[in-house]
N, C-alpha and C. Protein backbone atom coordinates (compact mmCIF):
# COMPACT_ATOMS: atom_id res chain seq x y z
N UNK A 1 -20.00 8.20 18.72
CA UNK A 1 -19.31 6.97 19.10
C UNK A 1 -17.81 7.24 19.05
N UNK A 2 -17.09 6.56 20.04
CA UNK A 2 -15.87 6.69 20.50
C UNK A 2 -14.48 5.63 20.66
N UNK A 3 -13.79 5.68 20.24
CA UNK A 3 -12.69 4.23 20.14
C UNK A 3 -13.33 3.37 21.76
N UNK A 4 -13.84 4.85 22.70
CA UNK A 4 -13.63 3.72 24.00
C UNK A 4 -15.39 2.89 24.10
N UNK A 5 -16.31 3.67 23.30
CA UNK A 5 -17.22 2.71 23.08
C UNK A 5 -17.11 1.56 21.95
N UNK A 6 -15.85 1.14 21.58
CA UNK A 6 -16.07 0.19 20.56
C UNK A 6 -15.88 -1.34 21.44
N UNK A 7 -16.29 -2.16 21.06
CA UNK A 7 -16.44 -3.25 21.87
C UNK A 7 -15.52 -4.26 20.41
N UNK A 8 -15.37 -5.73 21.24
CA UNK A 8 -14.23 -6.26 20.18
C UNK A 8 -14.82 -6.62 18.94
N UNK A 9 -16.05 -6.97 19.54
CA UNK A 9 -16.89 -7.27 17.73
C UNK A 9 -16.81 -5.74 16.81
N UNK A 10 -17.38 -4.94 17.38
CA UNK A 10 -17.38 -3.60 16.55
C UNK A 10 -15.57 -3.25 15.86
N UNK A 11 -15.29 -3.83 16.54
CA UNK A 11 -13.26 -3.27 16.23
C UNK A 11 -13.10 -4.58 15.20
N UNK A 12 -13.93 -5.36 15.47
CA UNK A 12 -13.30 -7.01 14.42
C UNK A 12 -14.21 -6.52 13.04
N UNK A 13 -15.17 -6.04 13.30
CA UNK A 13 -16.05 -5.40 11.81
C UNK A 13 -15.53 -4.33 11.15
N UNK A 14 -14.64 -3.70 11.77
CA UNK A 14 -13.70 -2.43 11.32
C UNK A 14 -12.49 -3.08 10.52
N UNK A 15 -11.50 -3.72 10.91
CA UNK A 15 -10.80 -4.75 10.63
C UNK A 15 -11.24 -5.57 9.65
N UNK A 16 -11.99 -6.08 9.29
CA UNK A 16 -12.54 -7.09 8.46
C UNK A 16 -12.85 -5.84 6.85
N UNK A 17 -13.81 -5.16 7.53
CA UNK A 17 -13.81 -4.00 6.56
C UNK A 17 -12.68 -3.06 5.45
N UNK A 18 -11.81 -2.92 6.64
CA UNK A 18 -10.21 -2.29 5.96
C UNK A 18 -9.27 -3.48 4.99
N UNK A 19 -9.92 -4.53 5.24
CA UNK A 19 -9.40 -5.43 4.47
C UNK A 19 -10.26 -5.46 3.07
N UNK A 20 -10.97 -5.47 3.26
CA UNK A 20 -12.11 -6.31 2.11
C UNK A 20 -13.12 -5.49 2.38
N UNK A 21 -13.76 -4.16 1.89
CA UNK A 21 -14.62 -3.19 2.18
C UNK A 21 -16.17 -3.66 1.20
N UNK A 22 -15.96 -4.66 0.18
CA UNK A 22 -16.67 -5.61 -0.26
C UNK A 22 -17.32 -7.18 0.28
N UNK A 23 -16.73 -7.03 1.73
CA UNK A 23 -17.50 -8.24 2.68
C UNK A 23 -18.76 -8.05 2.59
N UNK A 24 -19.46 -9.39 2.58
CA UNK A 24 -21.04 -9.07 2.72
C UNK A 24 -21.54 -9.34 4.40
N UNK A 25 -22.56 -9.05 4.59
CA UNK A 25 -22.83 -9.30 5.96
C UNK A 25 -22.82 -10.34 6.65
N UNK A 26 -23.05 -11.81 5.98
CA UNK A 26 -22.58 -12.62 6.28
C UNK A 26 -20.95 -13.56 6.67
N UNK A 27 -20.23 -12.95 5.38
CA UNK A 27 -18.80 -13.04 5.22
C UNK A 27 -18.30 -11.96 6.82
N UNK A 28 -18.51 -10.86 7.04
CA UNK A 28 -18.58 -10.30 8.74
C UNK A 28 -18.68 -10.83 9.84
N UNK A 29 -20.10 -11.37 9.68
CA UNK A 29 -20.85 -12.52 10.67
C UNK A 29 -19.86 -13.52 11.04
N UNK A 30 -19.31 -14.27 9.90
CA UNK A 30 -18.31 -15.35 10.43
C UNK A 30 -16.57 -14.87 10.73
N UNK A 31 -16.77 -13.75 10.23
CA UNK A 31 -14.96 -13.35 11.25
C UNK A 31 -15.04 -12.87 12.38
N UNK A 32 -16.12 -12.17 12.71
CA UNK A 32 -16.32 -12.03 14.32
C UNK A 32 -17.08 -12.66 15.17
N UNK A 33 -17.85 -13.80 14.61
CA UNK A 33 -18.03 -14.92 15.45
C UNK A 33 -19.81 -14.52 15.79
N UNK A 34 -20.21 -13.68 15.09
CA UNK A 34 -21.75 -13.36 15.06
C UNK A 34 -23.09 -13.83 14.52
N UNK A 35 -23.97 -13.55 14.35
CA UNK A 35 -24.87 -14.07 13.30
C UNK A 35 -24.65 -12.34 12.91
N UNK A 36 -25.73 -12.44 11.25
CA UNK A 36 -26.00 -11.87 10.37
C UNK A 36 -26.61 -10.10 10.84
N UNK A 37 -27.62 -10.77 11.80
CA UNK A 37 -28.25 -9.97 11.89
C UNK A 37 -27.88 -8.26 13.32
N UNK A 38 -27.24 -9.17 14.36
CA UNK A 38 -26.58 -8.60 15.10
C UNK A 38 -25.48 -7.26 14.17
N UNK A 39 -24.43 -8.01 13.23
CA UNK A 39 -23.25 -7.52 12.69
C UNK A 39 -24.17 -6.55 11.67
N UNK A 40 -25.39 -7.08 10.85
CA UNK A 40 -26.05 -5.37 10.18
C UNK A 40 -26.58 -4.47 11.04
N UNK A 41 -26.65 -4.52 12.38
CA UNK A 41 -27.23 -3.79 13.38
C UNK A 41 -26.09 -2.62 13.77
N UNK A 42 -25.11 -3.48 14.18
CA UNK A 42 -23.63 -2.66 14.48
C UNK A 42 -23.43 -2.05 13.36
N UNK A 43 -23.33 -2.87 11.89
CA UNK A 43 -22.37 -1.96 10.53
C UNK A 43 -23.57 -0.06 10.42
N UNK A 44 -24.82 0.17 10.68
CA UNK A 44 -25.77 1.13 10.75
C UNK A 44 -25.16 1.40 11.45
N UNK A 45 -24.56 1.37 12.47
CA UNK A 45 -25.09 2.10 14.37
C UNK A 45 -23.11 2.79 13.90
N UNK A 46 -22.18 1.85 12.96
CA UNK A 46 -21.03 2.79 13.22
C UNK A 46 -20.91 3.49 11.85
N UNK A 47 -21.91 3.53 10.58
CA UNK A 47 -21.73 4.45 10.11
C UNK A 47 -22.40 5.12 10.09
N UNK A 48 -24.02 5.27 11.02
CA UNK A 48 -24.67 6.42 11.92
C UNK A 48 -23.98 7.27 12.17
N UNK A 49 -22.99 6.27 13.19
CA UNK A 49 -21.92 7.02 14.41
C UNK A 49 -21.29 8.41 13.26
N UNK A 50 -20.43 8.47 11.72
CA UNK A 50 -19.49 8.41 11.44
C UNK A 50 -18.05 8.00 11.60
N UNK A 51 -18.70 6.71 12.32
CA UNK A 51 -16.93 5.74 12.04
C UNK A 51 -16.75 5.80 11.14
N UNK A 52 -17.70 4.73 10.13
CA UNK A 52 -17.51 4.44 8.57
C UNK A 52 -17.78 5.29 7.86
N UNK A 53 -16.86 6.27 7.35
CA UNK A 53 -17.67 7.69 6.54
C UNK A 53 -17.69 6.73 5.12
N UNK A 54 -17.55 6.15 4.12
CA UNK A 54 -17.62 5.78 3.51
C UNK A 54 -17.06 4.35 3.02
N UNK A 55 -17.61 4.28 1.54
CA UNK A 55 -16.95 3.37 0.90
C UNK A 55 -16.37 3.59 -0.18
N UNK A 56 -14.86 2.92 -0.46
CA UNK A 56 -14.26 3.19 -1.64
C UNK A 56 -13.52 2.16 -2.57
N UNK A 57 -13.23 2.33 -3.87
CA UNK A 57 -12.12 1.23 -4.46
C UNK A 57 -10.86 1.52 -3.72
N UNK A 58 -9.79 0.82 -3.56
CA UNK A 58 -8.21 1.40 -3.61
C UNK A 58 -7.81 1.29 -5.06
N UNK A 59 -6.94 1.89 -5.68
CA UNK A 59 -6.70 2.07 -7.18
C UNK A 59 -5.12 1.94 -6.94
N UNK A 60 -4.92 0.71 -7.96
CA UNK A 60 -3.57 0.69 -7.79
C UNK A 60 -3.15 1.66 -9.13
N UNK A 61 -1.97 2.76 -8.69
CA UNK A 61 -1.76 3.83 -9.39
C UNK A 61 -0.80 2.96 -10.27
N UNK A 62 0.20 2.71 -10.22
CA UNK A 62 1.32 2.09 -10.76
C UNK A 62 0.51 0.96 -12.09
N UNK A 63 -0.35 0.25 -11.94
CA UNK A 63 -0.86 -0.22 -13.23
C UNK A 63 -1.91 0.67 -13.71
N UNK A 64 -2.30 1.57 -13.80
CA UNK A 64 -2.94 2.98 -14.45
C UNK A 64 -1.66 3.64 -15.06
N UNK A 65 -0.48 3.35 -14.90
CA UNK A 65 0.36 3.84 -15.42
C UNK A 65 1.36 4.91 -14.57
N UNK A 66 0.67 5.16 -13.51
CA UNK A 66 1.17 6.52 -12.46
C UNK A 66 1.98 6.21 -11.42
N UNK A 67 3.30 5.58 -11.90
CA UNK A 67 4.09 4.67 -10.78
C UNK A 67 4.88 5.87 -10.22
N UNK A 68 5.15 6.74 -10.49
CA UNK A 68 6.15 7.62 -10.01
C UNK A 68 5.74 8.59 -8.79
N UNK A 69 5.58 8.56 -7.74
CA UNK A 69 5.10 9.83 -6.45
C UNK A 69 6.55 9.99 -5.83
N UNK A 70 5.83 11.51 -5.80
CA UNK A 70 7.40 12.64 -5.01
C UNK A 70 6.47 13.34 -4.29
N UNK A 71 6.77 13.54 -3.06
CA UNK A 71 6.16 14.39 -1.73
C UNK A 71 6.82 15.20 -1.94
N UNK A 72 5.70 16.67 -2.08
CA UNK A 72 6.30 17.96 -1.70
C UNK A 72 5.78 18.64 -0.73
N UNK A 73 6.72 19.13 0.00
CA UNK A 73 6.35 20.38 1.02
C UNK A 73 6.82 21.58 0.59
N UNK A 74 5.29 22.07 0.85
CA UNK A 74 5.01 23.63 0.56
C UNK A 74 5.51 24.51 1.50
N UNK A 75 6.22 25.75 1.66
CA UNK A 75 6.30 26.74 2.29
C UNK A 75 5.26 28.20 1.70
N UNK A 76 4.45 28.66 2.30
CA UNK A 76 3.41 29.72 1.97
C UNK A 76 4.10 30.92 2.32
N UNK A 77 4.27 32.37 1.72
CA UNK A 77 4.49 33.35 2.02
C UNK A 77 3.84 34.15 3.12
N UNK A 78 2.48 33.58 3.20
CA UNK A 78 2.11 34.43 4.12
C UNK A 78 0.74 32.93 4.58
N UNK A 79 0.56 32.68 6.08
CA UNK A 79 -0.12 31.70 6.42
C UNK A 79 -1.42 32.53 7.25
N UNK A 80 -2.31 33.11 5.83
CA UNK A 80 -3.61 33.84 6.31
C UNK A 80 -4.63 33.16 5.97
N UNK A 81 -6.11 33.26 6.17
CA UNK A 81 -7.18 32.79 5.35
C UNK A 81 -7.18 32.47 3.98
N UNK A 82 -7.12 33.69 3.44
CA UNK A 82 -6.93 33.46 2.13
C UNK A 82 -6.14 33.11 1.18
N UNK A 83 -5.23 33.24 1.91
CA UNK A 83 -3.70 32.50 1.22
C UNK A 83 -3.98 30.81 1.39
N UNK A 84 -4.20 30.63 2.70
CA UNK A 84 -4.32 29.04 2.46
C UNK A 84 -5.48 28.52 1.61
N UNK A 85 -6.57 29.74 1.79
CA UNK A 85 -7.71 28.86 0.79
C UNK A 85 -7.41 28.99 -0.91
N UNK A 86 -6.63 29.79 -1.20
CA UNK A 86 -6.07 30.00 -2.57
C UNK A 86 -5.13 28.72 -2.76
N UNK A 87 -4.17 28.54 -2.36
CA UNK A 87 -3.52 27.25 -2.12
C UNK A 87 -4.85 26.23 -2.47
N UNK A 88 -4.91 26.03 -1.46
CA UNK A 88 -6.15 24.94 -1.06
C UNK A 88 -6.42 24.49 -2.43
N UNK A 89 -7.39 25.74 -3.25
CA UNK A 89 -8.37 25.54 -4.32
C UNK A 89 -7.11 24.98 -5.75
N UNK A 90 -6.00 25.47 -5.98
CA UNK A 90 -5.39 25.81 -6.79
C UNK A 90 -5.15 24.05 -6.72
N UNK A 91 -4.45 23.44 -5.45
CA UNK A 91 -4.09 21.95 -5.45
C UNK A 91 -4.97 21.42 -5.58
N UNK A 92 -6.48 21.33 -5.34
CA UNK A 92 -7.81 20.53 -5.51
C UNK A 92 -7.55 20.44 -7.10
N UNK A 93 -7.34 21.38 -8.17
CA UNK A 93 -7.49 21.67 -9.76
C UNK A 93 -7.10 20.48 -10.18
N UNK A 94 -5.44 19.76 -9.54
CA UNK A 94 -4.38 19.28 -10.01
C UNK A 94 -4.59 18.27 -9.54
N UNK A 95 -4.64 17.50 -11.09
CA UNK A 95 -5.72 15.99 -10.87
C UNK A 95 -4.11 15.23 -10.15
N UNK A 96 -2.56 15.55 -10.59
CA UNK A 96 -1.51 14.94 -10.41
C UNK A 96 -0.98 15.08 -8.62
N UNK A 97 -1.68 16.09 -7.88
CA UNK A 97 -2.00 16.05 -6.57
C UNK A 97 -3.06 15.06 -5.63
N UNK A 98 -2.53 13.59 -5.40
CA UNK A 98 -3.69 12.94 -5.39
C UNK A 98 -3.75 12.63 -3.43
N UNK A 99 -2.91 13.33 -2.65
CA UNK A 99 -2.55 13.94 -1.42
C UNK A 99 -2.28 15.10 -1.06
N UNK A 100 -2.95 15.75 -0.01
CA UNK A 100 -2.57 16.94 0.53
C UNK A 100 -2.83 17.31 1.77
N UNK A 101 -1.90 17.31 2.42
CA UNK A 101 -2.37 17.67 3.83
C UNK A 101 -1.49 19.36 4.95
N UNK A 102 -2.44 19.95 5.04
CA UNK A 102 -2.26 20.89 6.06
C UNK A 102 -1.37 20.42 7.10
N UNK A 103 0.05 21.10 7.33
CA UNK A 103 0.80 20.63 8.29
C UNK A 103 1.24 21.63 9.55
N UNK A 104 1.76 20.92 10.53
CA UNK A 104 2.48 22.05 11.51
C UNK A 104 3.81 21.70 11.44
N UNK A 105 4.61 22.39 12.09
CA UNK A 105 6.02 22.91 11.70
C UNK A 105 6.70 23.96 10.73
N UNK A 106 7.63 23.59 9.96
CA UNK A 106 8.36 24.30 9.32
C UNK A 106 7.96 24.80 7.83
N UNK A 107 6.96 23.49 7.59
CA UNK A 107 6.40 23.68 6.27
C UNK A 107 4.79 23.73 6.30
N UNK A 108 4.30 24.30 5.27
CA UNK A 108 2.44 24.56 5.32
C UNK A 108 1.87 23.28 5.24
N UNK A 109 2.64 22.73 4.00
CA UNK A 109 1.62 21.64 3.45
C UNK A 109 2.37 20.50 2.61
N UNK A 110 2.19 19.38 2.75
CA UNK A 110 2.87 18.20 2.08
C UNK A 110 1.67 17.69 1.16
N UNK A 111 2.34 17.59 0.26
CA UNK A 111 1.69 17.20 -1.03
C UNK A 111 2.07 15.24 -1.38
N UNK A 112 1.42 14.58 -2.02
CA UNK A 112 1.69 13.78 -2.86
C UNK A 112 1.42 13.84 -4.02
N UNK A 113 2.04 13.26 -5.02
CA UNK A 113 2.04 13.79 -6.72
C UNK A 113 2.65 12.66 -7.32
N UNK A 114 1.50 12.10 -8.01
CA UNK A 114 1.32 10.74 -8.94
C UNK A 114 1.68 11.19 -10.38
N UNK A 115 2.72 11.32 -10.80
CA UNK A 115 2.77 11.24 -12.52
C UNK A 115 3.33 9.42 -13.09
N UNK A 116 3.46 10.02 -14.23
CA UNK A 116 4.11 8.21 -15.03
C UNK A 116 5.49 8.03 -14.97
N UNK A 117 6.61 9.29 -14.88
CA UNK A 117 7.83 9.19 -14.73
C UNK A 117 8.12 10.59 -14.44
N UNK A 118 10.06 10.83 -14.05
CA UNK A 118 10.57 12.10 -13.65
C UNK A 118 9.96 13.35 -14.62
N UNK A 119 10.34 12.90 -16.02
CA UNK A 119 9.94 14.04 -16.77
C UNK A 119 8.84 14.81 -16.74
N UNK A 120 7.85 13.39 -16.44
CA UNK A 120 6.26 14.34 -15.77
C UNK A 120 5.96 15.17 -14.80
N UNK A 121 6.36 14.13 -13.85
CA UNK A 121 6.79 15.51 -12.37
C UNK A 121 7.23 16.48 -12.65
N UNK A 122 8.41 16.63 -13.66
CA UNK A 122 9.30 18.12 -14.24
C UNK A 122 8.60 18.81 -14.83
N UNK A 123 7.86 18.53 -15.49
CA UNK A 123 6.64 19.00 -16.72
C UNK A 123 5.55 19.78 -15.59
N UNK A 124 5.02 19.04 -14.70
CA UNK A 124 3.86 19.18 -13.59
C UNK A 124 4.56 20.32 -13.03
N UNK A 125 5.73 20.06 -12.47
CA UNK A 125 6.38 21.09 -11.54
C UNK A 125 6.62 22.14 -11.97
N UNK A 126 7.45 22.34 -13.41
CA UNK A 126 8.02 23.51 -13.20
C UNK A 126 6.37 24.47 -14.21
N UNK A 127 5.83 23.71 -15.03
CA UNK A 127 4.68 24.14 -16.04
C UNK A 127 3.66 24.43 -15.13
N UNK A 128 3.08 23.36 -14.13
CA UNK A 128 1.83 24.03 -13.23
C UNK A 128 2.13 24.40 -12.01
N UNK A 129 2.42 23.87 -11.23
CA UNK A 129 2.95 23.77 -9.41
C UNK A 129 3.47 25.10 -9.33
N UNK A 130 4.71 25.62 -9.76
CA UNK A 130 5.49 26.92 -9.46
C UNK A 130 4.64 28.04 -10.03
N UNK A 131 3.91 28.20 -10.76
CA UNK A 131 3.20 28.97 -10.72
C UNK A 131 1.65 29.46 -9.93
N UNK A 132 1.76 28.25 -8.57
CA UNK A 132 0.70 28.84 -7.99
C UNK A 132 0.97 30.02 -7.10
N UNK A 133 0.41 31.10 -7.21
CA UNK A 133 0.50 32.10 -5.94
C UNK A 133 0.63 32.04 -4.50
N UNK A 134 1.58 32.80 -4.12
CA UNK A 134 1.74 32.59 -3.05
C UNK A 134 2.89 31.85 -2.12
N UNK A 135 3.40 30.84 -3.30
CA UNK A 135 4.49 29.58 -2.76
C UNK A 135 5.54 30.43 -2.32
N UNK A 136 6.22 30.22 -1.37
CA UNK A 136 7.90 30.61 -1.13
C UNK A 136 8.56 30.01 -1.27
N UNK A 137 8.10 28.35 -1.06
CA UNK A 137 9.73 27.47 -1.52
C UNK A 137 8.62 25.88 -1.55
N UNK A 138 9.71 25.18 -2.36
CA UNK A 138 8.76 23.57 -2.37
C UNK A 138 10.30 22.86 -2.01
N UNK A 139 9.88 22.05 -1.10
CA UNK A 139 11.53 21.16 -1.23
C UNK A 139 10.56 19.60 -2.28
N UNK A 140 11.35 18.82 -2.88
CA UNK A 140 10.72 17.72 -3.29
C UNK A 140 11.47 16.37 -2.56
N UNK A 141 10.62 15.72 -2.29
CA UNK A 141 11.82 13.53 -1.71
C UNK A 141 10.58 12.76 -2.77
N UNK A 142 11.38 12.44 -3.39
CA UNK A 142 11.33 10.68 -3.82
C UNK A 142 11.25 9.68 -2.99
N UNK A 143 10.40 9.03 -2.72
CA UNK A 143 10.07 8.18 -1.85
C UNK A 143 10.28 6.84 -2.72
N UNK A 144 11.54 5.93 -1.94
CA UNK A 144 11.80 4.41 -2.73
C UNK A 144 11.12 3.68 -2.71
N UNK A 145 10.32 3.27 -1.64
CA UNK A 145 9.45 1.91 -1.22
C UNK A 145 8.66 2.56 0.26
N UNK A 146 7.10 2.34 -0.04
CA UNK A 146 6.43 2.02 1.11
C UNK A 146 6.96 1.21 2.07
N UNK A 147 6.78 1.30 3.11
CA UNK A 147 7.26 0.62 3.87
C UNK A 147 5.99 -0.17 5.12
N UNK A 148 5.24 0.57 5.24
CA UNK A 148 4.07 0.02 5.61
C UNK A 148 2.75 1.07 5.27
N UNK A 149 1.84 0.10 5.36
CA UNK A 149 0.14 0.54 5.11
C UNK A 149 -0.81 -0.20 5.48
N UNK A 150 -1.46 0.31 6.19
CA UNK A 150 -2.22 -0.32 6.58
C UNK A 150 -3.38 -0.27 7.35
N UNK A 151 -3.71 -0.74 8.57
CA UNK A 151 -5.31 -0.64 8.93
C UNK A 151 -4.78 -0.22 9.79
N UNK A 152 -5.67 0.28 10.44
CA UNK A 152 -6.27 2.15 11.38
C UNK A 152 -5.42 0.96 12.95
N UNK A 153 -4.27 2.16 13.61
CA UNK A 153 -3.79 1.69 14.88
C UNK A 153 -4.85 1.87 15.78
N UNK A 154 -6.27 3.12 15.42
CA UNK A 154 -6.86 2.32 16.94
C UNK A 154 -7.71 1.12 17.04
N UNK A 155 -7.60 -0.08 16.15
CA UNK A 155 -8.69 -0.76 15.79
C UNK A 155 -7.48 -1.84 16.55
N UNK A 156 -6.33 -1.82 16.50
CA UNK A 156 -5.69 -2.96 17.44
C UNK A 156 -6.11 -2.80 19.11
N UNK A 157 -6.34 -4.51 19.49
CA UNK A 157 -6.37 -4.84 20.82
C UNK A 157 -5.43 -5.34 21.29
């Protein structure tokens, strides 16, 4: 299944979902204007599809205590198999890596990194992070304020 097979009910059950991933099938039923039984027919058929790969909590980090994230981008010495899967495994370890994504351009890989304050990040950084193999350079940004988040752009009509 494909954004261009989604029809507006299937895109209003996506939507409804990214909001409240705890809707029941009925609570569905009445935001897209369905009965019950139709909308459990579709919710199977799009996480058959793998639309919906799952379900999850969102965790607000900041009352767990973990208000502080700094994005880092990685530069790799050498961008081979095994270098990236060494990387790879080494950031999976690091429970304070709670983002990571494979990039193109100038840098390998941008990180996000949840500690409780600067000193932790400093602690994280210079005690675990710099010692993974392989790194050539990390730049770090402090990020002030989100600025938006939100639900999936192809689900707008």
């Amino acid at each position: 299944m494909t954004i261009a097979n989604l029809d507006s009910y299937d895109a209003g059950i996506l939507r409804a979902l990214q909001r409240n991933g705890r809707a029941t099938i009925n609570e569905l039923a009445d935001v897209v204007g369905l009965s019950p039984s139709p909308v459990a027919r579709r919710l199977r058929i799009l996480e058959k599809a793998g639309v919906i790969t799952g379900y999850a909590a969102l965790i607000d980090e900041a009352a767990l205590g973990y208000e502080f994230s700094v994005f880092i981008s990685v530069k790799l010495e050498r961008q081979v198999d095994d270098a990236l899967a060494s990387f790879e495994a080494a950031v999976c370890s690091f429970p304070e890596v709670v983002d990571c994504w494979l990039m193109t351009g100038n840098r390998d890989y941008l990180l996000r990194i949840a500690t409780r304050g600067p000193s932790d990040f400093e602690r994280f950084l210079t005690s675990t992070f710099t010692k993974v193999p392989g790194v050539a350079s990390i730049e770090s940004s402090i990020p002030l304020r989100r600025v938006k988040e939100g639900l999936s752009r192809t689900l707008e009509r």
